[in-house]
N, C-alpha and C. Protein backbone atom coordinates (compact mmCIF):
# COMPACT_ATOMS: atom_id res chain seq x y z
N UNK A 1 76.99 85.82 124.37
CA UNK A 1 77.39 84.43 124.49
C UNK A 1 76.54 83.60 123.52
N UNK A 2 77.17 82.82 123.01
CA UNK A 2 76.57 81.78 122.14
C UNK A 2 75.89 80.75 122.98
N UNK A 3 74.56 80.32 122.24
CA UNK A 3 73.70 79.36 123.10
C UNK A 3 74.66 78.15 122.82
N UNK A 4 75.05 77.49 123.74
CA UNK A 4 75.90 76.00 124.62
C UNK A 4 76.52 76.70 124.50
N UNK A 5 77.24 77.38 124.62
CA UNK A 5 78.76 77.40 125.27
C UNK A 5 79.36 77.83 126.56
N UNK A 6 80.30 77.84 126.77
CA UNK A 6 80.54 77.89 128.39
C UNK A 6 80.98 79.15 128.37
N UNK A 7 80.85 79.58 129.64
CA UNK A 7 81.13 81.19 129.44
C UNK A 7 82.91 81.28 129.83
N UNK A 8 83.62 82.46 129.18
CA UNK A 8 85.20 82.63 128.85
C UNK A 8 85.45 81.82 130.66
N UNK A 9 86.92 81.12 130.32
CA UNK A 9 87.78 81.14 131.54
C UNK A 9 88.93 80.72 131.26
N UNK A 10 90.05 81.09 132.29
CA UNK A 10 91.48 80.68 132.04
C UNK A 10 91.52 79.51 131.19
N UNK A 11 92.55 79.30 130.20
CA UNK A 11 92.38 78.18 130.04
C UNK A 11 93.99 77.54 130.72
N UNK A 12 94.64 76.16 130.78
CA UNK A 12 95.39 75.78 131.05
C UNK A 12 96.46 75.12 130.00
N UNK A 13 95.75 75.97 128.48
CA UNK A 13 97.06 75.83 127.53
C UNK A 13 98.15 76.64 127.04
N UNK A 14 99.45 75.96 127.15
CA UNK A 14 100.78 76.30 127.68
C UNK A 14 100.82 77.73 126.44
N UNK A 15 100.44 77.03 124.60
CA UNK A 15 100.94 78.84 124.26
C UNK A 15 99.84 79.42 124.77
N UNK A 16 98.45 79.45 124.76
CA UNK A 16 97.39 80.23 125.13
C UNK A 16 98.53 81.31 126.21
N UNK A 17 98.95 80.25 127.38
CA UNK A 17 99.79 81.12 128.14
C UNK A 17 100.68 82.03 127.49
N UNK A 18 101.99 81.31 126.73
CA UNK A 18 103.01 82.33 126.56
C UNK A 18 102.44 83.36 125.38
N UNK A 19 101.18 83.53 124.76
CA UNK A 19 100.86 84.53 123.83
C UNK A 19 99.79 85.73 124.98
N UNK A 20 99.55 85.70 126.13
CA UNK A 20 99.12 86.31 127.51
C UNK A 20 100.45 87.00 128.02
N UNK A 21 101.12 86.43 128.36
CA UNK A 21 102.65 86.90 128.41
C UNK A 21 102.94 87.71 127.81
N UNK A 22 103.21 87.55 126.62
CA UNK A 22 103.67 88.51 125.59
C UNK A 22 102.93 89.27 125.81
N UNK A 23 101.73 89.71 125.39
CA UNK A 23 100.86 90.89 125.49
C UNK A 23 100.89 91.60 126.32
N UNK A 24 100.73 91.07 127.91
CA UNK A 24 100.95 92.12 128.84
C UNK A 24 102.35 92.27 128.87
N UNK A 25 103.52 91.94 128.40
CA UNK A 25 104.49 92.38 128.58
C UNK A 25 104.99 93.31 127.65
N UNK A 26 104.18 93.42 126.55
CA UNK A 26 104.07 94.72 125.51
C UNK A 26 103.42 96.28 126.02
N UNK A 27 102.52 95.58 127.03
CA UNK A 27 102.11 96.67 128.01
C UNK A 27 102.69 97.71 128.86
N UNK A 28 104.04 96.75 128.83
CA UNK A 28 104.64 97.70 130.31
C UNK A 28 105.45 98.21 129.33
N UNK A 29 106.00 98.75 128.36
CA UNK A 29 106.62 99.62 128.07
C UNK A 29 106.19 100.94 128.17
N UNK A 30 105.22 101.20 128.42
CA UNK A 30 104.48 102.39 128.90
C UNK A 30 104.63 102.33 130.89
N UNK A 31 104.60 101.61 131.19
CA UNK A 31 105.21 101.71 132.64
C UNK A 31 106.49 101.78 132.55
N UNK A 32 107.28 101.60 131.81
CA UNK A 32 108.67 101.58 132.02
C UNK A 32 109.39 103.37 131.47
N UNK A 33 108.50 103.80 130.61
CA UNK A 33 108.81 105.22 130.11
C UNK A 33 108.54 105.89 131.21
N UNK A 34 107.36 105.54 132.15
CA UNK A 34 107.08 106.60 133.06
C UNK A 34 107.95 106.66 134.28
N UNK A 35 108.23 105.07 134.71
CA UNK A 35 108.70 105.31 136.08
C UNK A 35 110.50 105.27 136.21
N UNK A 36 110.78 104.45 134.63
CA UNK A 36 112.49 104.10 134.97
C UNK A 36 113.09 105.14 135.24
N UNK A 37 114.47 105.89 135.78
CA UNK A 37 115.54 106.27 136.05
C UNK A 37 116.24 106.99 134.68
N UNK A 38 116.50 108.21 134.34
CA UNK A 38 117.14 108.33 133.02
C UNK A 38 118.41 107.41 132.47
N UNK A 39 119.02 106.97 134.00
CA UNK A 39 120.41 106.20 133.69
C UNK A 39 120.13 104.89 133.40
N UNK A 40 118.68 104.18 133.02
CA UNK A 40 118.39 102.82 133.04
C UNK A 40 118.74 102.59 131.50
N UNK A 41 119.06 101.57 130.69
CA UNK A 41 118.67 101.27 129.28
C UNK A 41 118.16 100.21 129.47
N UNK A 42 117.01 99.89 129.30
CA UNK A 42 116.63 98.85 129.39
C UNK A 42 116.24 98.01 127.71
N UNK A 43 116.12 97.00 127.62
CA UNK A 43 115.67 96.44 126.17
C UNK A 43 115.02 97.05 125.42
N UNK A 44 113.60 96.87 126.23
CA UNK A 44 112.66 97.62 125.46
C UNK A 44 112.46 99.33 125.18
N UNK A 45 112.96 99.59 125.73
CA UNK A 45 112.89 101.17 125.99
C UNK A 45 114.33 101.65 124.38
N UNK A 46 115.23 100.66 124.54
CA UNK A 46 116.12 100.34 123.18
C UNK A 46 115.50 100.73 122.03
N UNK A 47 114.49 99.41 121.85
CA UNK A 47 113.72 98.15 121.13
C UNK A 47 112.90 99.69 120.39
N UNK A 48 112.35 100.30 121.03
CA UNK A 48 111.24 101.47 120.90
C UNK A 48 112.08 102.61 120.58
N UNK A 49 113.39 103.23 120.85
CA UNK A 49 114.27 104.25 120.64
C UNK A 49 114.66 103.83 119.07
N UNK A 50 115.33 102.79 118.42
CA UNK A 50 115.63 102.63 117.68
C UNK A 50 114.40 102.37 116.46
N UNK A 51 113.01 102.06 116.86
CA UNK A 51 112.48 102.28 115.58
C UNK A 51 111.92 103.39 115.09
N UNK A 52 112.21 103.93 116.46
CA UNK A 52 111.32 105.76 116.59
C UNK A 52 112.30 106.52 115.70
N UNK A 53 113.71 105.85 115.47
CA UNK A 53 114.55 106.74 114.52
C UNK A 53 115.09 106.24 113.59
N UNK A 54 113.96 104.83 113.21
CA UNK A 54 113.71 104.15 111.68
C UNK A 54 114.97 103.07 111.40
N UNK A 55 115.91 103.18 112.51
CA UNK A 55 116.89 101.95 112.59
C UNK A 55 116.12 100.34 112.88
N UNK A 56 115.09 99.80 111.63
CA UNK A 56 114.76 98.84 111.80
C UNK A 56 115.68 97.38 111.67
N UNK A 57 116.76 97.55 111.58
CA UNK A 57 117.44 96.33 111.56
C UNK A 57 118.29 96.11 113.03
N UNK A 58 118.16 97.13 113.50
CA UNK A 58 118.75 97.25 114.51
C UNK A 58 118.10 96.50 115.48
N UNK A 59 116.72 97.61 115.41
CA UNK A 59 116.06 97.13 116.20
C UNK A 59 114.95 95.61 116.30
N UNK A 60 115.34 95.25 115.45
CA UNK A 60 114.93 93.36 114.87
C UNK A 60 116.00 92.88 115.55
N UNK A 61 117.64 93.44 115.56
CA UNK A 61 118.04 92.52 116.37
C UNK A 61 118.11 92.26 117.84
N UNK A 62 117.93 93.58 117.87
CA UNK A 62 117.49 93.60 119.85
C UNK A 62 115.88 92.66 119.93
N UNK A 63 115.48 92.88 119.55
CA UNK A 63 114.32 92.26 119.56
C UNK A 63 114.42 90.75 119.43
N UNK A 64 115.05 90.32 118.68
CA UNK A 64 115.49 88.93 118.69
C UNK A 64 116.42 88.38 120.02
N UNK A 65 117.03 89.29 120.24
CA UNK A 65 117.52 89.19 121.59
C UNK A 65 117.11 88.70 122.44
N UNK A 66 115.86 89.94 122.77
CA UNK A 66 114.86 89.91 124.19
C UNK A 66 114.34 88.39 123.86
N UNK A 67 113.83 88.07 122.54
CA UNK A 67 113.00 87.02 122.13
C UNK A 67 113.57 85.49 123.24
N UNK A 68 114.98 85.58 122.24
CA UNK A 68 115.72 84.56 123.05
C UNK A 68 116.11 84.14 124.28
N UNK A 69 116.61 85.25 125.12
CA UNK A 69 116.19 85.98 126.26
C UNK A 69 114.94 85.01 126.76
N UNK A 70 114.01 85.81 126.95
CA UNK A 70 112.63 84.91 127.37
C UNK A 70 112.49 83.76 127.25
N UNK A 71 112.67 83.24 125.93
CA UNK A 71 112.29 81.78 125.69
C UNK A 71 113.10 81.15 126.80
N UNK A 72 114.69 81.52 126.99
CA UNK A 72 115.46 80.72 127.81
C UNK A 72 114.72 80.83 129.17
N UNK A 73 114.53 81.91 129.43
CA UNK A 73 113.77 82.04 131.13
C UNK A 73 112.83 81.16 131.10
N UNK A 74 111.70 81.19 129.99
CA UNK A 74 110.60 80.34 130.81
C UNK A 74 110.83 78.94 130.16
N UNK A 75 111.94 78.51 129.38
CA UNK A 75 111.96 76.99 129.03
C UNK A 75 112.97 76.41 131.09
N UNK A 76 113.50 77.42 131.33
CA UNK A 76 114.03 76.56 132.69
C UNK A 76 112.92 77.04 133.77
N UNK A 77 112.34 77.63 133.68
CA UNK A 77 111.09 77.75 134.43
C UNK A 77 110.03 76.61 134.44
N UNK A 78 110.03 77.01 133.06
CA UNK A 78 108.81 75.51 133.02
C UNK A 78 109.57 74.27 133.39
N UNK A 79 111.29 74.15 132.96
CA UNK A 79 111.74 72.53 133.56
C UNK A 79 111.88 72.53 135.29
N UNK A 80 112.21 73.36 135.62
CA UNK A 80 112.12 73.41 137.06
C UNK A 80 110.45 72.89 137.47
N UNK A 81 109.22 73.86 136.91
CA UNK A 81 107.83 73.08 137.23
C UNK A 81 108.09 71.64 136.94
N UNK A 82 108.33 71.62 135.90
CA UNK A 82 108.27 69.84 135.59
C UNK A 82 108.49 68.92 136.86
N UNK A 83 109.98 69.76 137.43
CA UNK A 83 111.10 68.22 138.20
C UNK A 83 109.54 68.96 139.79
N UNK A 84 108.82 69.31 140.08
CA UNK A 84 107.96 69.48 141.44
C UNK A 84 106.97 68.31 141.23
């Protein structure tokens, strides 16, 4: 720790948040290989099939997908916090 400074804690800024998000949600694709169902397709499990067999345009557009995807979830998430 640097002399004055405060030692690490949450902070309460909004990207600080959604770049926390992202990360652990890059995480679970390794939970999702282990535990899903063979009959599942899920995005990411896609997202990861298609670059593993070098279809990178493909898989930019799924990825843009999911992107959009999310943003929509947590922009009515966060307006729903707002209207409380």
């Amino acid at each position: 720790m640097v002399a004055g400074s405060s030692p690490a804690r949450p902070t309460s800024d909004p990207i600080f948040q959604d770049q926390a998000a992202v990360a652990l949600s890059m995480g679970e694709l390794g939970a999702i290989v282990m535990v899903y169902p063979a009959t599942w397709k899920t995005l990411p499990l896609t997202i990861f099939g298609l670059t593993d067999r070098g279809q990178a345009f493909q898989a930019a557009a799924c990825t843009s997908v999911l992107l959009l995807v999310t943003l929509l979830v947590l922009g009515r998430i966060r307006g729903r916090a707002a209207l409380r």
